[in-house]
Protein backbone atom coordinates (compact mmCIF):
# COMPACT_ATOMS: atom_id res chain seq x y z
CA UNK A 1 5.59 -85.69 -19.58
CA UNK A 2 9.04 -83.31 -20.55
CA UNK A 3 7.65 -83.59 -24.11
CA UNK A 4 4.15 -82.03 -23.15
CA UNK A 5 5.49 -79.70 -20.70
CA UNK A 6 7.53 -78.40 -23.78
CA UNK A 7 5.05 -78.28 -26.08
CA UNK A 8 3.28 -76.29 -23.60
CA UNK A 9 6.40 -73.63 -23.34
CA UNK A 10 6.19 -73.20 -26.45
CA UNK A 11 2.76 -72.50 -26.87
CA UNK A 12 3.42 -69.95 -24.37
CA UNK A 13 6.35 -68.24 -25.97
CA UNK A 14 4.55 -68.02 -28.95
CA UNK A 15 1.36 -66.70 -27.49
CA UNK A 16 3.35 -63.99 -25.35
CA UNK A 17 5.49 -63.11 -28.91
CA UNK A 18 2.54 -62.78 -31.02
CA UNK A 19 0.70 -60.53 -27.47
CA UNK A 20 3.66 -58.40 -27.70
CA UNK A 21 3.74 -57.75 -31.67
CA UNK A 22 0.09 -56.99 -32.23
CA UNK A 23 0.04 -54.67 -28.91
CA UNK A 24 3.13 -52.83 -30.96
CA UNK A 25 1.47 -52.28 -34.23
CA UNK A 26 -1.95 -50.85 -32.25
CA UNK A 27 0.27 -48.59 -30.49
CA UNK A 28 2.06 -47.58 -33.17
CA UNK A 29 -1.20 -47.40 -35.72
CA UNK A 30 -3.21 -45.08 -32.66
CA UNK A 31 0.18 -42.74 -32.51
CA UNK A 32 0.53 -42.70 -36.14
CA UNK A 33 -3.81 -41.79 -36.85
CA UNK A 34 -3.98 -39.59 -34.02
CA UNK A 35 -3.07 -36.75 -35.69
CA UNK A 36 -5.75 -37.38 -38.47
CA UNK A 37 -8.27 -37.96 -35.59
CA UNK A 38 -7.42 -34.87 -34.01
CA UNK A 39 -7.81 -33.08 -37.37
CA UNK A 40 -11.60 -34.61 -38.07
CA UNK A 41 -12.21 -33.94 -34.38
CA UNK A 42 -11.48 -30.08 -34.97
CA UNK A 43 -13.46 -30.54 -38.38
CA UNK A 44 -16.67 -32.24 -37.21
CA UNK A 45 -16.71 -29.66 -34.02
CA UNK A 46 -16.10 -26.24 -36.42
CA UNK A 47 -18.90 -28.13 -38.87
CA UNK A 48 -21.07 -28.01 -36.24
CA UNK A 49 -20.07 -24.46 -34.89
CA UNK A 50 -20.74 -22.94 -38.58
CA UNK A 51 -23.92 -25.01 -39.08
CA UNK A 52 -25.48 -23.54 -35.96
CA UNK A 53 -24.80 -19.88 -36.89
CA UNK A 54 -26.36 -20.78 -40.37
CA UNK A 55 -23.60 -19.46 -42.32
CA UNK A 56 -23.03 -22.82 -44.35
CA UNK A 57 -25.01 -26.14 -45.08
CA UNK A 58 -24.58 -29.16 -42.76
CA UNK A 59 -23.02 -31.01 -46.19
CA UNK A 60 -20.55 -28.51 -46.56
CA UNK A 61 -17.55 -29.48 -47.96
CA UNK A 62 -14.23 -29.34 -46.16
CA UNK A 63 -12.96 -26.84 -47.89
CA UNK A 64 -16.44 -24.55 -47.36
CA UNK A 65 -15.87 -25.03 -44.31
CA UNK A 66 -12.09 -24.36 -43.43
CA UNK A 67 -13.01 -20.70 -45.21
CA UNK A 68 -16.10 -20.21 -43.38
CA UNK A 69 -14.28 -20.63 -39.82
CA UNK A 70 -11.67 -18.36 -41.48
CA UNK A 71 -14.07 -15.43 -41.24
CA UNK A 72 -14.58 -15.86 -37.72
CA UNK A 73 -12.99 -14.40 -34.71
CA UNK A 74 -11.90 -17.23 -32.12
CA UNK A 75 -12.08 -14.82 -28.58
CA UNK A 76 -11.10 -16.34 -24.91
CA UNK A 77 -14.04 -14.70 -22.83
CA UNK A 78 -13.90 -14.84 -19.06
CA UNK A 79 -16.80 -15.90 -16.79
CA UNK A 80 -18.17 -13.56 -15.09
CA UNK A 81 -16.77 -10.39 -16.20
CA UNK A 82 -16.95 -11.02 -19.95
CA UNK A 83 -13.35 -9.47 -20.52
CA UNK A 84 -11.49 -10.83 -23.73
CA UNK A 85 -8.29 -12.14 -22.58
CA UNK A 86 -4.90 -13.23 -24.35
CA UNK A 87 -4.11 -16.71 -24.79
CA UNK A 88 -0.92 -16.29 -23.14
CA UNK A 89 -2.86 -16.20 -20.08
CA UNK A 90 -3.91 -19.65 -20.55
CA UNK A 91 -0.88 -21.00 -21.69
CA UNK A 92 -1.69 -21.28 -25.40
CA UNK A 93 -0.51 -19.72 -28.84
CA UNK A 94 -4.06 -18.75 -30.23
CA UNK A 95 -7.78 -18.86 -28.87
CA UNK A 96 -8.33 -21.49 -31.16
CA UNK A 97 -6.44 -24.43 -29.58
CA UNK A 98 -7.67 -23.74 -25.73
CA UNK A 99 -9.47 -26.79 -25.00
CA UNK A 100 -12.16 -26.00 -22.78
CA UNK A 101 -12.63 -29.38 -21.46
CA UNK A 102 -8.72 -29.92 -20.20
CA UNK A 103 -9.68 -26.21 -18.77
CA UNK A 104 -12.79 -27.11 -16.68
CA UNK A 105 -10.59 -30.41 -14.85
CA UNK A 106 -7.28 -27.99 -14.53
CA UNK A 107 -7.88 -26.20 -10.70
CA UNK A 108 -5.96 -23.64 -11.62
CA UNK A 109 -8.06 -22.19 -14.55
CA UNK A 110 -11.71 -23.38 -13.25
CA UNK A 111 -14.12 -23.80 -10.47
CA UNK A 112 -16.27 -25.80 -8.96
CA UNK A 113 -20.12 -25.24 -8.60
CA UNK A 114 -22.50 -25.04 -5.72
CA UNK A 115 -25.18 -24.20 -7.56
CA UNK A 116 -25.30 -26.18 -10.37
CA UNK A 117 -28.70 -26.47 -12.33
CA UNK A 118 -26.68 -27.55 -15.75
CA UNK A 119 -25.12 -30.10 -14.19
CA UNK A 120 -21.30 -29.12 -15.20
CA UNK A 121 -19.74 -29.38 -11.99
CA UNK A 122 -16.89 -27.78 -12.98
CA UNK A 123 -16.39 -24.50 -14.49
CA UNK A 124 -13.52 -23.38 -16.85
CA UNK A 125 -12.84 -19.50 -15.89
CA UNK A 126 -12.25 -19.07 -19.34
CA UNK A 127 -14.34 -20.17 -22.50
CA UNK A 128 -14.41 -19.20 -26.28
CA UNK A 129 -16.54 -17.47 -28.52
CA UNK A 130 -17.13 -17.08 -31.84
CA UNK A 131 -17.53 -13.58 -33.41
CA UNK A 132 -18.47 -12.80 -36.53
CA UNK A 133 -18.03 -9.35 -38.17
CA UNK A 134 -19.41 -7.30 -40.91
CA UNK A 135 -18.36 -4.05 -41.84
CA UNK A 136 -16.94 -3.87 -38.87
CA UNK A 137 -20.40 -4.98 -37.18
CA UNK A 138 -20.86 -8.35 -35.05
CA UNK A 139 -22.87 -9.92 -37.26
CA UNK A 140 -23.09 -13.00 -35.13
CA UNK A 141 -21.69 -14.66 -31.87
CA UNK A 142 -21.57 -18.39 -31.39
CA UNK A 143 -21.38 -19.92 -28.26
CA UNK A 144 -19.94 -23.20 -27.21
CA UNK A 145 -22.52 -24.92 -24.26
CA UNK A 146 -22.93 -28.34 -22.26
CA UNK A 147 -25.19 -29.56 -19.76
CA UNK A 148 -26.75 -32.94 -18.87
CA UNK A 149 -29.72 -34.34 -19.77
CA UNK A 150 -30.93 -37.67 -18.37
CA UNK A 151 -28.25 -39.98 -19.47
CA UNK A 152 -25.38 -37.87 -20.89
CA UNK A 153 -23.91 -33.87 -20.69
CA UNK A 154 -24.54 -32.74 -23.92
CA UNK A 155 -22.40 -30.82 -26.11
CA UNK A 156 -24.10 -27.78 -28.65
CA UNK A 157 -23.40 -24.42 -29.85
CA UNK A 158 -26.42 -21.50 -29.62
CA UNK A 159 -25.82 -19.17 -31.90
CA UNK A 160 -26.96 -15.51 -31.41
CA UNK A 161 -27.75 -12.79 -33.96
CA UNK A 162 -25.85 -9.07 -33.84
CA UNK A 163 -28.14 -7.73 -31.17
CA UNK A 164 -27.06 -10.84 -28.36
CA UNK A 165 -30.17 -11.96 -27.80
CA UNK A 166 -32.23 -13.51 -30.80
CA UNK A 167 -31.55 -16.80 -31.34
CA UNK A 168 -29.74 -17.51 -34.96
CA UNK A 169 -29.42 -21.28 -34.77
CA UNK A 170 -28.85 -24.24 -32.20
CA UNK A 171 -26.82 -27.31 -32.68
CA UNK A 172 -26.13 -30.37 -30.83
CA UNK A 173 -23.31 -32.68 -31.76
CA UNK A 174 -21.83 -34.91 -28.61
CA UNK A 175 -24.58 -36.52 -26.43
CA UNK A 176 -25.69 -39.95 -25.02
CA UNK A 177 -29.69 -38.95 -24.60
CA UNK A 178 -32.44 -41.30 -25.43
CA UNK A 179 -32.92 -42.58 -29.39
CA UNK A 180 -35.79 -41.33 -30.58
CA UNK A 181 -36.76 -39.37 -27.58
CA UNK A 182 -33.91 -37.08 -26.24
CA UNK A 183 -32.10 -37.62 -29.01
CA UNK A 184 -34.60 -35.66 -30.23
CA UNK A 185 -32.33 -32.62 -29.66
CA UNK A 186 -30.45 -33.17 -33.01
CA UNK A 187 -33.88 -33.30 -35.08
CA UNK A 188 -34.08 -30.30 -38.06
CA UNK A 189 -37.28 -29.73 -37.07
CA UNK A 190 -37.17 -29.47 -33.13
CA UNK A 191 -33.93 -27.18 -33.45
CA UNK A 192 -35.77 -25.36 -36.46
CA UNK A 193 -37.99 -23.38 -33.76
CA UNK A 194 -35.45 -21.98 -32.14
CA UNK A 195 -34.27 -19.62 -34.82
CA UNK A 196 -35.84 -15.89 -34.06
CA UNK A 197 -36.43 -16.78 -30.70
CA UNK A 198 -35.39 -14.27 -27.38
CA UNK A 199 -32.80 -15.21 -24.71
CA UNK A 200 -33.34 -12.32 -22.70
CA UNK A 201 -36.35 -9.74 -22.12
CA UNK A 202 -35.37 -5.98 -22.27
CA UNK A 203 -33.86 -4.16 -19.38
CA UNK A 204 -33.47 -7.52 -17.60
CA UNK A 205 -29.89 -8.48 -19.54
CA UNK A 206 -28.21 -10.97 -16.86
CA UNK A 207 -31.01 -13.60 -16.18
CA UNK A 208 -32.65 -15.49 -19.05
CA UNK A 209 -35.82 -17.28 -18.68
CA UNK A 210 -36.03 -18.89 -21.21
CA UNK A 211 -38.40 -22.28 -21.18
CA UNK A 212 -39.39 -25.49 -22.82
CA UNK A 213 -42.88 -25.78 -22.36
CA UNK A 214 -43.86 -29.41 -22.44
CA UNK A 215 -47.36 -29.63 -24.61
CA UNK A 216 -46.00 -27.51 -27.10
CA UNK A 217 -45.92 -23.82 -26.49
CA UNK A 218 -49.31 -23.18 -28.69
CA UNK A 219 -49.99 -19.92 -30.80
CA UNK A 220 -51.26 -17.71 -28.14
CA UNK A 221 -48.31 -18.15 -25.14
CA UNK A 222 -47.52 -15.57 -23.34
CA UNK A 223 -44.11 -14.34 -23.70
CA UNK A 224 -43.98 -17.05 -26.73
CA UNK A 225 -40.57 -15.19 -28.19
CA UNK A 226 -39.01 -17.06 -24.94
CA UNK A 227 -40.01 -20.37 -25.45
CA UNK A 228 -39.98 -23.14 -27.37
CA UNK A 229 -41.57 -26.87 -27.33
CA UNK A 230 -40.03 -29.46 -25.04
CA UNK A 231 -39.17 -33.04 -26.21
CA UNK A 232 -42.21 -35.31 -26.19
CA UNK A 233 -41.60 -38.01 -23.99
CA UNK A 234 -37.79 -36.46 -22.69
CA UNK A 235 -38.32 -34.21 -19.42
CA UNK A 236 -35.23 -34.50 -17.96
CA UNK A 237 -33.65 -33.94 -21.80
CA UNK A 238 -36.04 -30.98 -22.19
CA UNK A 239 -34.99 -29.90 -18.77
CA UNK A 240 -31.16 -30.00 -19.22
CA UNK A 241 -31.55 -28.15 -22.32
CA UNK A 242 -33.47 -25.09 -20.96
CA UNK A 243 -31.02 -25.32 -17.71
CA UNK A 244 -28.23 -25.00 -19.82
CA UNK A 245 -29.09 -21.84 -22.27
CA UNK A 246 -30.07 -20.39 -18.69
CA UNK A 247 -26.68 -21.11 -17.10
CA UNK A 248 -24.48 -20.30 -19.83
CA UNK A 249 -26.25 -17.05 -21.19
CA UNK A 250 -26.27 -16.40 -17.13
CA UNK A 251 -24.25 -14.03 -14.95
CA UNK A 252 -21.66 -16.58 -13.57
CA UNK A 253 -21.29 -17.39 -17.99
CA UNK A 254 -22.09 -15.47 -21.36
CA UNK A 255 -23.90 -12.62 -20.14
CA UNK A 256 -21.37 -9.94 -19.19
CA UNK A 257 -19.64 -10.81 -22.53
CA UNK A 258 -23.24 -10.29 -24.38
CA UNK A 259 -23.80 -7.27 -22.63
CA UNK A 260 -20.66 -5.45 -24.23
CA UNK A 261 -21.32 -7.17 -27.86
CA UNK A 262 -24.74 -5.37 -27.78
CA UNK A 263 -22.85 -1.83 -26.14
CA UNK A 264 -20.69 -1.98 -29.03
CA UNK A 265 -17.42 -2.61 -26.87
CA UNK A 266 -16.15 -6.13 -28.64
């Protein structure tokens, strides 16, 4: 009987030594590839920023695209007013490394929401945008959005043309949604419409309307420029999508920032 219960100890000690070993080289192999995470994190999500505002190919290489994002300006817009702020007033060195989701779940720098059609909940007070400039000219704004959709809030960037309102390019790149129906959102060809299409309708700068129009939106819509055809078979995907251009390129998000791109004050 001692023999077995020793055999067991020892199983035990081994078991335990072995637990303890492996959980130290996971630890230390997550600390030591987190940096190189991070750095194809940042990557994928500037890939995806450029790719939108059609200024490079989706294969770019690294490299193409590390000089791309160079050309860029990274600004720290806030909600509401659409006044460029310093970093320092979010406790960071550059625009660039403000996280906006650690912003939106900090009370201090967000808010919640009462109304909520995108289905955010919270609110960072402060979120970035992407100018681009030409001869002194924006040339381009890119701006980072999320929403949900029926399973998932999904994570995209619109990209807008010089004038703030005509669509450029769309991209989604984080999302949970439906494979092969509101998944949909990251097919070429559904985000292919988008490009030349209107946020906003003259003289009516703060509230876009803009729609998916389940069906398809057919040749002779009215008010076509503003709409675009909603994911067969996705609603609620379709739906999340038009709340959230609506929300962010809203009052209470892009809009007071859009208004002074297209009055020449950024």
């Amino acid at each position: 009987m001692s023999q077995s219960n020793d055999t067991v100890s020892r199983i035990l000690i081994v078991a335990i030594a072995l637990s303890i070993v492996f959980s130290v080289i996971v630890s230390g192999a997550a600390v030591t590839l987190r940096p190189a995470q991070e750095r194809n994190e940042a990557l994928s999500t500037r890939s995806n920023m450029l790719a939108a505002s059609d200024v490079i190919e989706t294969n770019a290489s690294n490299d193409q695209v590390a000089q791309a994002f160079d050309r860029f300006e990274v600004a720290l817009v806030e909600m509401g007013t659409g006044e460029i702020v310093p970093p320092e007033k979010v406790n960071v060195s550059s625009a660039a490394d403000y996280e906006m989701r650690q912003a939106a779940m900090n009370p201090e720098i967000s808010r919640s929401l009462k109304e909520d059609p995108a289905g955010i909940k919270r609110q960072a007070l402060y979120r970035k945008a992407f100018i681009l400039r030409n001869n002194g000219s924006v040339e381009r704004v890119v701006l980072p959005i999320h929403g949900y959709g029926l399973w998932s809030t999904m994570y995209g960037f619109l990209a807008l043309e010089g004038d703030a309102n005509t669509v450029a390019g769309l991209r989604f790149y984080e999302h949970g949604e439906t494979p092969g129906l509101g998944a949909k959102i990251q097919k070429p060809d559904w985000v292919a419409q988008w490009k030349g299409k209107k946020i906003y309708e003259p003289g009516n700068w703060e509230s876009p309307n803009f729609r998916l129009v389940k069906g398809g939106v057919g040749e002779n819509a009215d008010r076509r420029e503003h709409k675009v055809d909603a994911l067969s078979g996705a609603t609620l995907t379709s739906r999340g999508v038009e709340s959230t251009i609506n929300f962010w390129l809203g009052e209470r998000g892009y809009a007071p920032f859009l208004a002074k791109v297209r009055n020449g004050e950024i």
